[in-house]
Structures are given as structure tokens and as C-alpha cells.
PDB file of N, CA and C in Angstrom:
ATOM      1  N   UNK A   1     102.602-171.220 154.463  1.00  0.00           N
ATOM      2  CA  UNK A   1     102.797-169.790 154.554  1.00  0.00           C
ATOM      3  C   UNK A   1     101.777-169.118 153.641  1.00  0.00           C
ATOM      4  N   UNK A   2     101.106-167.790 154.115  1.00  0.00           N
ATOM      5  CA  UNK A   2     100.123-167.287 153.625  1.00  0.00           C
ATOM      6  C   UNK A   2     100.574-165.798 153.482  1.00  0.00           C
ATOM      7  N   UNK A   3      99.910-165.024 152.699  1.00  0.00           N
ATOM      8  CA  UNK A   3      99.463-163.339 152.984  1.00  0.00           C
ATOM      9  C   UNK A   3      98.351-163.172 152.528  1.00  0.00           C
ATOM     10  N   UNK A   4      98.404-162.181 152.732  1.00  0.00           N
ATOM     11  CA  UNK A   4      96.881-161.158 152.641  1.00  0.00           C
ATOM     12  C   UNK A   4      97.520-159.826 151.957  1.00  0.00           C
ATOM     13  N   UNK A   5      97.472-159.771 150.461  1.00  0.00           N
ATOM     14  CA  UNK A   5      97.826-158.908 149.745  1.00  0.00           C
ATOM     15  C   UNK A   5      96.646-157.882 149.323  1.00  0.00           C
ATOM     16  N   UNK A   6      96.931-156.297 148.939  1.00  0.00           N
ATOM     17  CA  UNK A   6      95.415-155.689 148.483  1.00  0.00           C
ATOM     18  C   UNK A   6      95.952-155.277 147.141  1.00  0.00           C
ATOM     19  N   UNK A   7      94.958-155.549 146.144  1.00  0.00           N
ATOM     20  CA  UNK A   7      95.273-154.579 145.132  1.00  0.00           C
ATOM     21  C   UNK A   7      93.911-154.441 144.290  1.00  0.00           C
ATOM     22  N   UNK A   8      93.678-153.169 143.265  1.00  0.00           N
ATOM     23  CA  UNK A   8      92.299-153.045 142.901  1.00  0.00           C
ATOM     24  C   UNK A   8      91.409-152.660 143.973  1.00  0.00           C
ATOM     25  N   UNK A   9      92.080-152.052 145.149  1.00  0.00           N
ATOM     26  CA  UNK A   9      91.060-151.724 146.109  1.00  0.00           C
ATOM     27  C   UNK A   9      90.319-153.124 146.766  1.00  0.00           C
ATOM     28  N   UNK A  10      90.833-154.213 146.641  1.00  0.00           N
ATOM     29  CA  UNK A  10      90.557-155.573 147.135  1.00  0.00           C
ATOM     30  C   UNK A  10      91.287-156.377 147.772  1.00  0.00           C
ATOM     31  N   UNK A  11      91.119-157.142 148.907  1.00  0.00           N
ATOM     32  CA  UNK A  11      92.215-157.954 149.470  1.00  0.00           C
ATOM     33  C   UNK A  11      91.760-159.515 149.371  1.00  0.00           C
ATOM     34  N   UNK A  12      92.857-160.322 148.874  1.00  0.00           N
ATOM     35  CA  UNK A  12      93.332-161.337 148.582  1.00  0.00           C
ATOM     36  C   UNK A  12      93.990-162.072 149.936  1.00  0.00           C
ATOM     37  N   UNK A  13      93.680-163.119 149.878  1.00  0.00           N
ATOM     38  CA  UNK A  13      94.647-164.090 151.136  1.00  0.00           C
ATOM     39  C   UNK A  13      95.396-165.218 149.695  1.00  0.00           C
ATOM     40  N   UNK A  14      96.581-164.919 150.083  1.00  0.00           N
ATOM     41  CA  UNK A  14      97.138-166.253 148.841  1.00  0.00           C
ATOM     42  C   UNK A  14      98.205-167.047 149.483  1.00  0.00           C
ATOM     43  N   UNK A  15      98.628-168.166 148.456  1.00  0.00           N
ATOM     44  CA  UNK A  15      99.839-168.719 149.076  1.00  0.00           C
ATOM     45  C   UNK A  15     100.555-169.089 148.047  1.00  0.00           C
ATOM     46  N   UNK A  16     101.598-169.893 148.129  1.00  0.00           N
ATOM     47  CA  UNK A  16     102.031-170.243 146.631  1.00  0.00           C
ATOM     48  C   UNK A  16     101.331-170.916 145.972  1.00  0.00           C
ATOM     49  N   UNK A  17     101.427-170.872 144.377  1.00  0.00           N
ATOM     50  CA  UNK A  17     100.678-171.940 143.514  1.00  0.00           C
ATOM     51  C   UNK A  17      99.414-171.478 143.572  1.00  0.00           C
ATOM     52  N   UNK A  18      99.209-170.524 144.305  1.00  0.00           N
ATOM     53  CA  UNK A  18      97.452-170.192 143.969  1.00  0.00           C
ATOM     54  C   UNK A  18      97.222-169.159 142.428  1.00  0.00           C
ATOM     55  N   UNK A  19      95.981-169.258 142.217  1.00  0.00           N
ATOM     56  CA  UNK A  19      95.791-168.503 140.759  1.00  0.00           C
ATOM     57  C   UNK A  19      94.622-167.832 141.043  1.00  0.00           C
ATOM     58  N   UNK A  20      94.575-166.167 140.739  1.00  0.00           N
ATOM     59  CA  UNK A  20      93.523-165.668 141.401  1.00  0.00           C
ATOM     60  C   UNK A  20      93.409-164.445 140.242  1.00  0.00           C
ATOM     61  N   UNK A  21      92.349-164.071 140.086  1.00  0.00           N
ATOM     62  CA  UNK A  21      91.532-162.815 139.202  1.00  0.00           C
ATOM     63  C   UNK A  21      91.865-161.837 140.071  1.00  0.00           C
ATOM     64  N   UNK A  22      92.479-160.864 139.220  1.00  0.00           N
ATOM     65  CA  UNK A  22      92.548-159.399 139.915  1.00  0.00           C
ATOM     66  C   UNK A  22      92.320-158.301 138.817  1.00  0.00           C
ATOM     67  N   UNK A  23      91.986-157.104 139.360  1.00  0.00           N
ATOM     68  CA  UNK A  23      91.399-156.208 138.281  1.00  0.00           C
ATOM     69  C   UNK A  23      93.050-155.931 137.827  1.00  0.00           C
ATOM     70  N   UNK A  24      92.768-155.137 136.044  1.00  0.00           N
ATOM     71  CA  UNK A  24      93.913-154.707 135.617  1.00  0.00           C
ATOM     72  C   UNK A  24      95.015-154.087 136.240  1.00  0.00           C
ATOM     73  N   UNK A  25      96.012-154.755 135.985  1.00  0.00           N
ATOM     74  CA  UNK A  25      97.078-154.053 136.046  1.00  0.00           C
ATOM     75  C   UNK A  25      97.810-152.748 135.005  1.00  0.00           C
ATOM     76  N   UNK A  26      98.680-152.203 134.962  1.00  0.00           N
ATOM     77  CA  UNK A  26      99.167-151.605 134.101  1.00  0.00           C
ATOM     78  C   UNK A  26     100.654-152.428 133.655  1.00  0.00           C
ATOM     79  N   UNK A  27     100.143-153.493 133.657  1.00  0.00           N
ATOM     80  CA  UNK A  27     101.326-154.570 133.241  1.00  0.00           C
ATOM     81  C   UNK A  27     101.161-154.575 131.550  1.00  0.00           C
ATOM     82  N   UNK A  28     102.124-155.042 130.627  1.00  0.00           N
ATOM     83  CA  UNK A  28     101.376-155.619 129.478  1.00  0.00           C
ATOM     84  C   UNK A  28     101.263-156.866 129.442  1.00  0.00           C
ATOM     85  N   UNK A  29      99.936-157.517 128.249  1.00  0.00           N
ATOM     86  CA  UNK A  29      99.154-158.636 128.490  1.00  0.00           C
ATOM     87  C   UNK A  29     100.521-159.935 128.235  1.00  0.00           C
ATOM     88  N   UNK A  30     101.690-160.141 128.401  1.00  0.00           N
ATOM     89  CA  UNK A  30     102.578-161.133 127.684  1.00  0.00           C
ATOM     90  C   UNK A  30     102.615-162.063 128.705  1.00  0.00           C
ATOM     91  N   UNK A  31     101.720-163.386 128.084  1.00  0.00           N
ATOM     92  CA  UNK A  31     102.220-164.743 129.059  1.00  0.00           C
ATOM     93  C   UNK A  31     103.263-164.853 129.257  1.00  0.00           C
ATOM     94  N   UNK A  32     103.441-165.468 131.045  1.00  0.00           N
ATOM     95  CA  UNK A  32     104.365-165.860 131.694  1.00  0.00           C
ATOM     96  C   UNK A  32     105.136-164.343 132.517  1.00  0.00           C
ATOM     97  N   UNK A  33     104.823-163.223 131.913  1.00  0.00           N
ATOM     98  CA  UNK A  33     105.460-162.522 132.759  1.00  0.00           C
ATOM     99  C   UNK A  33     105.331-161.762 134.087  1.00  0.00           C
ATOM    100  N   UNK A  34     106.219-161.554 134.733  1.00  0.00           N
ATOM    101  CA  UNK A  34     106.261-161.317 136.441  1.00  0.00           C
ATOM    102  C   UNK A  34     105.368-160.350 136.821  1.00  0.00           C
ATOM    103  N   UNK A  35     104.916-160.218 137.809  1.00  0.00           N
ATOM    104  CA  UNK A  35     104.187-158.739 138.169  1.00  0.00           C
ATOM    105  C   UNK A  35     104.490-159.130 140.099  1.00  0.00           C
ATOM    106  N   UNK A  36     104.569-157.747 140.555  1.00  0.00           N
ATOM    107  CA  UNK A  36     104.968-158.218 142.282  1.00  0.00           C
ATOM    108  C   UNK A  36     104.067-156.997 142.337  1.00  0.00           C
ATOM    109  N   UNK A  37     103.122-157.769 143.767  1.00  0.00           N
ATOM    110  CA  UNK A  37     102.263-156.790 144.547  1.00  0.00           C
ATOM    111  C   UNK A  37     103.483-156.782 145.795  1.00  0.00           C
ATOM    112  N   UNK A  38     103.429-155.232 145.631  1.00  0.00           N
ATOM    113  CA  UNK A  38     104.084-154.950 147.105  1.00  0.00           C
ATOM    114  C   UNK A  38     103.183-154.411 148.083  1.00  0.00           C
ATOM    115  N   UNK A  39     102.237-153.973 148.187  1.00  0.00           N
ATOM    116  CA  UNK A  39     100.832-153.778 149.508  1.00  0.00           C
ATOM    117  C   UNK A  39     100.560-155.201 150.473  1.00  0.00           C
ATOM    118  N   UNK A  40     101.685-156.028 150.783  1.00  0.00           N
ATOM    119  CA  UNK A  40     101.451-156.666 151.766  1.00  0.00           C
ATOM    120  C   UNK A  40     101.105-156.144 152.888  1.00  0.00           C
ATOM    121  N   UNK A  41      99.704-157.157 153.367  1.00  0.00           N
ATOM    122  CA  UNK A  41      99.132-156.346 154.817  1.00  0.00           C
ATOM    123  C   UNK A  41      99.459-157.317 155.766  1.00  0.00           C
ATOM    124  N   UNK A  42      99.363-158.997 155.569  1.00  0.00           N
ATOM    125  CA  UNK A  42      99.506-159.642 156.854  1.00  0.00           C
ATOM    126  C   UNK A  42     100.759-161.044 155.836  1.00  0.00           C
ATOM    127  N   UNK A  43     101.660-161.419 156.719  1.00  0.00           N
ATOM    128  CA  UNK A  43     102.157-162.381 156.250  1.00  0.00           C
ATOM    129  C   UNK A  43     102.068-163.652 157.386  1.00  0.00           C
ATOM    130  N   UNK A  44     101.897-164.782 157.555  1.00  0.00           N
ATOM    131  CA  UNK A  44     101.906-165.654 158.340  1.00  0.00           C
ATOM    132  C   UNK A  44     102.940-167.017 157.847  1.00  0.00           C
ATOM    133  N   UNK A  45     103.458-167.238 158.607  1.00  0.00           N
ATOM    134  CA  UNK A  45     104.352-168.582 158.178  1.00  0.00           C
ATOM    135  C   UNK A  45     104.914-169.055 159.648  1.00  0.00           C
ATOM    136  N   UNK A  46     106.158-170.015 159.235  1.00  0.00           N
ATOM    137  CA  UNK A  46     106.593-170.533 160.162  1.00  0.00           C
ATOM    138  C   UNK A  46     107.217-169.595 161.392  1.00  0.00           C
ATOM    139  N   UNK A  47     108.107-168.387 160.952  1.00  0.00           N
ATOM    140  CA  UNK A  47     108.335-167.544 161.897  1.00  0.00           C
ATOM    141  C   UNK A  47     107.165-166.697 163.164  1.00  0.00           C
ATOM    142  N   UNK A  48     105.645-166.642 162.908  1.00  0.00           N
ATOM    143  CA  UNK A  48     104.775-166.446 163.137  1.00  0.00           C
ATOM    144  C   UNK A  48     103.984-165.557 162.343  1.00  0.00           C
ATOM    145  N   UNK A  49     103.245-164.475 162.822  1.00  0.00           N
ATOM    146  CA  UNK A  49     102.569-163.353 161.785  1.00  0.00           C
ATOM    147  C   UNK A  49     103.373-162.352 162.165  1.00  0.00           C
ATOM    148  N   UNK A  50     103.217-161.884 160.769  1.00  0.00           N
ATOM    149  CA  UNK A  50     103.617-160.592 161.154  1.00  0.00           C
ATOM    150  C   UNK A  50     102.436-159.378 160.524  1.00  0.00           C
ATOM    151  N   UNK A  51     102.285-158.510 160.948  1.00  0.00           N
ATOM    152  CA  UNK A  51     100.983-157.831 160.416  1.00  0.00           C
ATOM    153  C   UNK A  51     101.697-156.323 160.011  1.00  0.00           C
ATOM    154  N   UNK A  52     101.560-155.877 158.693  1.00  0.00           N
ATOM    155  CA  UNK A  52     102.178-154.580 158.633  1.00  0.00           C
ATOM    156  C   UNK A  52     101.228-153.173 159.359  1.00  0.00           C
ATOM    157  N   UNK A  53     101.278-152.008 159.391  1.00  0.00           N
ATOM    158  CA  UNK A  53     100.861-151.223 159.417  1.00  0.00           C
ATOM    159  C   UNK A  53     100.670-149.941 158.688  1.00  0.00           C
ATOM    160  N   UNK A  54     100.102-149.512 157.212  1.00  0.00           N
ATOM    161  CA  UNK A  54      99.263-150.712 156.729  1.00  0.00           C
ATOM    162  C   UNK A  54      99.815-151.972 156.383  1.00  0.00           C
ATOM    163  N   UNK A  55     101.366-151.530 156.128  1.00  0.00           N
ATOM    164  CA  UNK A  55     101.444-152.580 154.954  1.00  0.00           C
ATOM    165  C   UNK A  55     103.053-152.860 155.628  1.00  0.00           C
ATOM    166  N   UNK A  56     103.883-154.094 155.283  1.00  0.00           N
ATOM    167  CA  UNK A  56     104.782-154.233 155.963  1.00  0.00           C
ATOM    168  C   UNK A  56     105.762-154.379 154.854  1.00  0.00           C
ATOM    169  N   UNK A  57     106.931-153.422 155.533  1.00  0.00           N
ATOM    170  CA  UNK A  57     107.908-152.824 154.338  1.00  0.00           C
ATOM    171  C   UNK A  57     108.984-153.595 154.112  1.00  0.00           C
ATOM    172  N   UNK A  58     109.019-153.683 152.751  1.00  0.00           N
ATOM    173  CA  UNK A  58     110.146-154.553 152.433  1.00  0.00           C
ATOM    174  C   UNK A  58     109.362-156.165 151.787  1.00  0.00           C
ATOM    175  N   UNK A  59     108.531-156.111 152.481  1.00  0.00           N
ATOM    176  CA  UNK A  59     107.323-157.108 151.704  1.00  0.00           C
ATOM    177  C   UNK A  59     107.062-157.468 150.284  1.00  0.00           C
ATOM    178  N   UNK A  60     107.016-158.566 149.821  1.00  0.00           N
ATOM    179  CA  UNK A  60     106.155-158.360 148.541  1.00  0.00           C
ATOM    180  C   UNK A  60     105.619-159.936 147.832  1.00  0.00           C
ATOM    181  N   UNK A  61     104.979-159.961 147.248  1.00  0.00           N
ATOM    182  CA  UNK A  61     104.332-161.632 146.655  1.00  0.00           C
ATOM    183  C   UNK A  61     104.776-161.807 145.277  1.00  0.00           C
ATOM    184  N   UNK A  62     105.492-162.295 144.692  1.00  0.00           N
ATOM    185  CA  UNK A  62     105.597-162.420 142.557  1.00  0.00           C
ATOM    186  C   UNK A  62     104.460-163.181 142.772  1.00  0.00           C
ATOM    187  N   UNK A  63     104.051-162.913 141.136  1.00  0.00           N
ATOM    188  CA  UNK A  63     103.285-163.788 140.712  1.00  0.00           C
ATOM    189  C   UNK A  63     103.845-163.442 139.108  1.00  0.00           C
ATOM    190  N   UNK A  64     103.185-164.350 138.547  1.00  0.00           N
ATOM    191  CA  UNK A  64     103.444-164.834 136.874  1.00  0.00           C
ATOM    192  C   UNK A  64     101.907-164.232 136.480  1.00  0.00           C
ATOM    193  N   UNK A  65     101.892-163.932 135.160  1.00  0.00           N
ATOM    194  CA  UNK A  65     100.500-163.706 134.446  1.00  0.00           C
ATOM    195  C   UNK A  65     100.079-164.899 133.689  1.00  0.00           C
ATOM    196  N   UNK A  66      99.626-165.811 134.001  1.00  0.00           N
ATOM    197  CA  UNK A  66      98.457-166.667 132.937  1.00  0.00           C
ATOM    198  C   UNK A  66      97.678-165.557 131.951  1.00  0.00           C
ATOM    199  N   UNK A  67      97.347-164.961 131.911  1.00  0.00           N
ATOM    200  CA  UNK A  67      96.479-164.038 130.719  1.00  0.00           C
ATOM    201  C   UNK A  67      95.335-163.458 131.238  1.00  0.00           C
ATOM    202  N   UNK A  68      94.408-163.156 130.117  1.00  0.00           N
ATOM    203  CA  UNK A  68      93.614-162.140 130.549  1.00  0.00           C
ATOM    204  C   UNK A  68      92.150-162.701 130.781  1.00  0.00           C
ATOM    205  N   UNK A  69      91.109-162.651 131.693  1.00  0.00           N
ATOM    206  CA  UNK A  69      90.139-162.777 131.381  1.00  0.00           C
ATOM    207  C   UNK A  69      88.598-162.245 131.906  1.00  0.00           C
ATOM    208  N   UNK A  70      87.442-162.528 131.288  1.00  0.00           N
ATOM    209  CA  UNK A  70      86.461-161.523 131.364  1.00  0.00           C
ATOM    210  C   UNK A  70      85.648-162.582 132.795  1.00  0.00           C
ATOM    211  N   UNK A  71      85.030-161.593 133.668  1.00  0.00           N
ATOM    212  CA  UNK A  71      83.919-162.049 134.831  1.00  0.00           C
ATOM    213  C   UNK A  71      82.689-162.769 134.464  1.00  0.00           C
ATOM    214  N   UNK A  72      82.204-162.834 134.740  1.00  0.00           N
ATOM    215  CA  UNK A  72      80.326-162.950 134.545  1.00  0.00           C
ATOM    216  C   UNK A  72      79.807-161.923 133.630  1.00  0.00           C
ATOM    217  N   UNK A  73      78.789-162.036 133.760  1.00  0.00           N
ATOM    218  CA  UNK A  73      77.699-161.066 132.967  1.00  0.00           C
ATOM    219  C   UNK A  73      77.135-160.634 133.823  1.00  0.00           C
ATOM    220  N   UNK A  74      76.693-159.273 134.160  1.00  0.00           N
ATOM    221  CA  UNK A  74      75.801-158.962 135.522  1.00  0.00           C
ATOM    222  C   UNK A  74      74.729-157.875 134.632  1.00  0.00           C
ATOM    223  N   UNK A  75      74.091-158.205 134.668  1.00  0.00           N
ATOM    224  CA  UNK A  75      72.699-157.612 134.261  1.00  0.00           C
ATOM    225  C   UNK A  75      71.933-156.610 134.827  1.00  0.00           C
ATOM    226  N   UNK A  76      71.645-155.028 133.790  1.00  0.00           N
ATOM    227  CA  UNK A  76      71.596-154.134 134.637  1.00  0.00           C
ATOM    228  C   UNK A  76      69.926-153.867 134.051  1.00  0.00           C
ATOM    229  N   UNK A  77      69.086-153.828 134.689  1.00  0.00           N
ATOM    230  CA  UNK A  77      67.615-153.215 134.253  1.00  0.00           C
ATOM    231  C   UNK A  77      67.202-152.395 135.168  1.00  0.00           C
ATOM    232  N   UNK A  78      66.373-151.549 134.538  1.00  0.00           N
ATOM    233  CA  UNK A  78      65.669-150.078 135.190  1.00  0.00           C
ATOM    234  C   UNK A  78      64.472-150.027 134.702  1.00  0.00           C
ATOM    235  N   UNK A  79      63.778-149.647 135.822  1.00  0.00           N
ATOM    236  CA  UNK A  79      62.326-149.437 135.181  1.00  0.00           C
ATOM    237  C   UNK A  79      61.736-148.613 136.258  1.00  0.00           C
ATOM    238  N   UNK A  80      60.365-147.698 135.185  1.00  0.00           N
ATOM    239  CA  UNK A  80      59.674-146.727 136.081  1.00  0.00           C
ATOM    240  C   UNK A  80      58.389-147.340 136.201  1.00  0.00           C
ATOM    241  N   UNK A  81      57.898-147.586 137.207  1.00  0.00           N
ATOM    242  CA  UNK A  81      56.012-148.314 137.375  1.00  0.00           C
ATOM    243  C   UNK A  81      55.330-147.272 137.091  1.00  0.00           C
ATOM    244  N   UNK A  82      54.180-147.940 136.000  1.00  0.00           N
ATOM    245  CA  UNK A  82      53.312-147.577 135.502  1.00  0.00           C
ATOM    246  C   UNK A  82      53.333-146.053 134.550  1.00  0.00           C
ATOM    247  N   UNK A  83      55.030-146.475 133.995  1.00  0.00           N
ATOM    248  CA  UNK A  83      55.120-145.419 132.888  1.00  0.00           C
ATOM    249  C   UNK A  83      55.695-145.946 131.841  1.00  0.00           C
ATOM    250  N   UNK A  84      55.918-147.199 131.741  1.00  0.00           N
ATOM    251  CA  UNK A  84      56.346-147.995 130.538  1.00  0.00           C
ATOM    252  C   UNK A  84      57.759-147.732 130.243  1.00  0.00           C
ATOM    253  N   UNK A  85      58.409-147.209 130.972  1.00  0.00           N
ATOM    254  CA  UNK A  85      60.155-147.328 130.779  1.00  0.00           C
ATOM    255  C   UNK A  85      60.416-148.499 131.515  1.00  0.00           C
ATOM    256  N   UNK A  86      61.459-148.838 130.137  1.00  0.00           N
ATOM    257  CA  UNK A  86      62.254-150.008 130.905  1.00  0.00           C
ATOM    258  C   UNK A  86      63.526-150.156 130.099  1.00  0.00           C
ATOM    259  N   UNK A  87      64.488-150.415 130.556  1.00  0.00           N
ATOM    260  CA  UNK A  87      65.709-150.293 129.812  1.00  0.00           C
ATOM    261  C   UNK A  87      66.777-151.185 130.687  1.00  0.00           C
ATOM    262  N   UNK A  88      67.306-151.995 129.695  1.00  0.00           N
ATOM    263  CA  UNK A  88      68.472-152.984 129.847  1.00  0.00           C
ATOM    264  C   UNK A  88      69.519-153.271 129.422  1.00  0.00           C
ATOM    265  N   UNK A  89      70.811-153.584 130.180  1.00  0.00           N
ATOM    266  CA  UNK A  89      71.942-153.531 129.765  1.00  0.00           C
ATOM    267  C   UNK A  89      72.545-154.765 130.294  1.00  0.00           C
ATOM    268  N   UNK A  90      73.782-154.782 130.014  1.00  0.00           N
ATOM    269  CA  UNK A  90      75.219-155.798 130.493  1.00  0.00           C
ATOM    270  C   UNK A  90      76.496-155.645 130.885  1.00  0.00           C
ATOM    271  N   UNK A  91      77.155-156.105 131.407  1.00  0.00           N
ATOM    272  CA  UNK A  91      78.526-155.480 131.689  1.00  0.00           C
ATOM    273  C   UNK A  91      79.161-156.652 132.119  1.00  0.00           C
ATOM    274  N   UNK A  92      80.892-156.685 131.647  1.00  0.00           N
ATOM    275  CA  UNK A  92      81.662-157.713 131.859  1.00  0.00           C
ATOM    276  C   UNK A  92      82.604-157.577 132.018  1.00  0.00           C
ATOM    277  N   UNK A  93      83.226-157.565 133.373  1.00  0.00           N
ATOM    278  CA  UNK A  93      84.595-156.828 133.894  1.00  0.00           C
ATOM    279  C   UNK A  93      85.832-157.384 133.371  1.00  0.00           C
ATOM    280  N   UNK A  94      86.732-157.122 132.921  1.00  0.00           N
ATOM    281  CA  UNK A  94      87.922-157.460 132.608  1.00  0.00           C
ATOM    282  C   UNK A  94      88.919-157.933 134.034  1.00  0.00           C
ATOM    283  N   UNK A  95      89.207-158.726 134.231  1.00  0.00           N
ATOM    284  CA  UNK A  95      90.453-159.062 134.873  1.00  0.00           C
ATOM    285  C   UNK A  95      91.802-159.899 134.588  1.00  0.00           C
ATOM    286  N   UNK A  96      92.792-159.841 135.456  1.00  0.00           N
ATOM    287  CA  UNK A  96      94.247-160.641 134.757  1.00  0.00           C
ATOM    288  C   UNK A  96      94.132-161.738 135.710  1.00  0.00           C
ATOM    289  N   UNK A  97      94.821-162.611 135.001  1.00  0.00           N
ATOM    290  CA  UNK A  97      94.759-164.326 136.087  1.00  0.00           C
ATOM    291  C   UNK A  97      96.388-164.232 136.315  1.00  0.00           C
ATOM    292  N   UNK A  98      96.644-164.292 137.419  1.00  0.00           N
ATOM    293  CA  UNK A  98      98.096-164.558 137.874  1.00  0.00           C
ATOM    294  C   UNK A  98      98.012-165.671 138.592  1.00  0.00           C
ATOM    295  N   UNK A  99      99.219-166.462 138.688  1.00  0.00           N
ATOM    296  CA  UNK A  99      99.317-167.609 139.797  1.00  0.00           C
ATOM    297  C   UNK A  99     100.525-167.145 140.438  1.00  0.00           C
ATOM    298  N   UNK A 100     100.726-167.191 141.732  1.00  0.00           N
ATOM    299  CA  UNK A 100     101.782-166.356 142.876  1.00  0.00           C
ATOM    300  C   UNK A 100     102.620-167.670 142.685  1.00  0.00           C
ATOM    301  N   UNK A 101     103.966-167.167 142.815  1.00  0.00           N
ATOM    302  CA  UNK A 101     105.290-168.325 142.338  1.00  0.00           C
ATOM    303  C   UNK A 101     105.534-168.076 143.663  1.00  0.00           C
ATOM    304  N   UNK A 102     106.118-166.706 144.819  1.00  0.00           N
ATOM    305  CA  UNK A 102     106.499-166.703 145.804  1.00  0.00           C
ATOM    306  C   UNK A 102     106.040-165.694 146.717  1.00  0.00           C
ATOM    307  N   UNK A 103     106.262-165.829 147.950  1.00  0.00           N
ATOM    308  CA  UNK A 103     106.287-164.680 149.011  1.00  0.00           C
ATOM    309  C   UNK A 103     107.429-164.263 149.648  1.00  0.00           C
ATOM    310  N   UNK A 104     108.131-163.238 149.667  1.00  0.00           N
ATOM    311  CA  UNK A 104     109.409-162.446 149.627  1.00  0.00           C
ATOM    312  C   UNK A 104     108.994-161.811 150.951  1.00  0.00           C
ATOM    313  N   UNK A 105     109.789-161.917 152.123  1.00  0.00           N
ATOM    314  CA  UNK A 105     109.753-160.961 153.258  1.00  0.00           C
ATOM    315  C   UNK A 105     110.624-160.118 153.204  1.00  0.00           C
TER     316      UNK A 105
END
């Protein structure tokens, strides 16, 4: 059994036991505790799919918080030809690691 959850303006396909980076929540940071996306868009399992419109009500996925952690480094440079500007930066997104315990229809 699968869904296709959105959150952060991003969609996720998960199942149980999976562990996936998502942008902040307004959860606080305390290992082990619950957080439920309710924006289910598609659920699939043994009964067949069911696809919400957007989202199918009454739906929802737990997951647990593993903690917090930072992305990559993505590297930002600018430059003007043949005027000697050049300027460089960094940036490193914050996200929360959850692992989904269940899917709730």
C-alpha cells in the first residue's frame, strides 16, 4: 500500500517504514514525535486506488520525526563580463526527517 502525499508545496509517494526529508513543519523539533499529513492526493492498496479530488477526505499518513536536518550546499555565483564583478554565496536548506508509521483511510 502506497500514497502520494503533498506538503511544502511538494509531492511525496510513500509507504510504511519509509523516511523522507520534507521542508519545515511548524511542529516542534522533539524526537519521536507524531506529525500527520492530511493532503492525501492518491492512495493505492489492496482495495484498489482511490484518487482524491484534490485531496481525499478523511485521509491521512502519521509519521514520527527522526530530527532535523540540513540539504546540500548549492552554490550561488554572479558575474558581469568584462566588468570585474563577481560575487559568491551558499545556501543550505533546512528540512525534518520523518519515517511514516501508517496510512489511515
Amino acid at each position: 500500500m502506497f500514497a502520494v502525499i503533498e506538503t511544502g508545496g511538494k509531492q511525496y509517494r510513500v509507504e510504511r517504514g519509509d523516511v523522507l526529508d520534507v521542508e519545515l513543519l511548524p511542529v516542534e523539533g522533539q524526537r519521536g514525535e507524531k506529525v500527520a499529513f492530511d493532503r492525501v492526493l492518491l492512495i493505492f492498496g489492496e482495495g484498489g486506488t482511490r484518487v482524491g479530488n484534490p485531496t481525499i477526505p478523511g485521509a491521512r499518513v502519521e509519521a514520527e520525526l527522526v530530527g532535523e536536518v540540513r540539504g546540500p550546499k548549492v552554490r550561488i555565483f554572479k558575474h558581469k563580463r568584462r566588468k570585474g564583478f563577481r560575487k559568491q554565496a551558499g545556501h543550505r536548506q533546512d528540512y525534518l526527517r520523518v519515517r511514516v508509521s501508517e496510512i489511515v483511510l
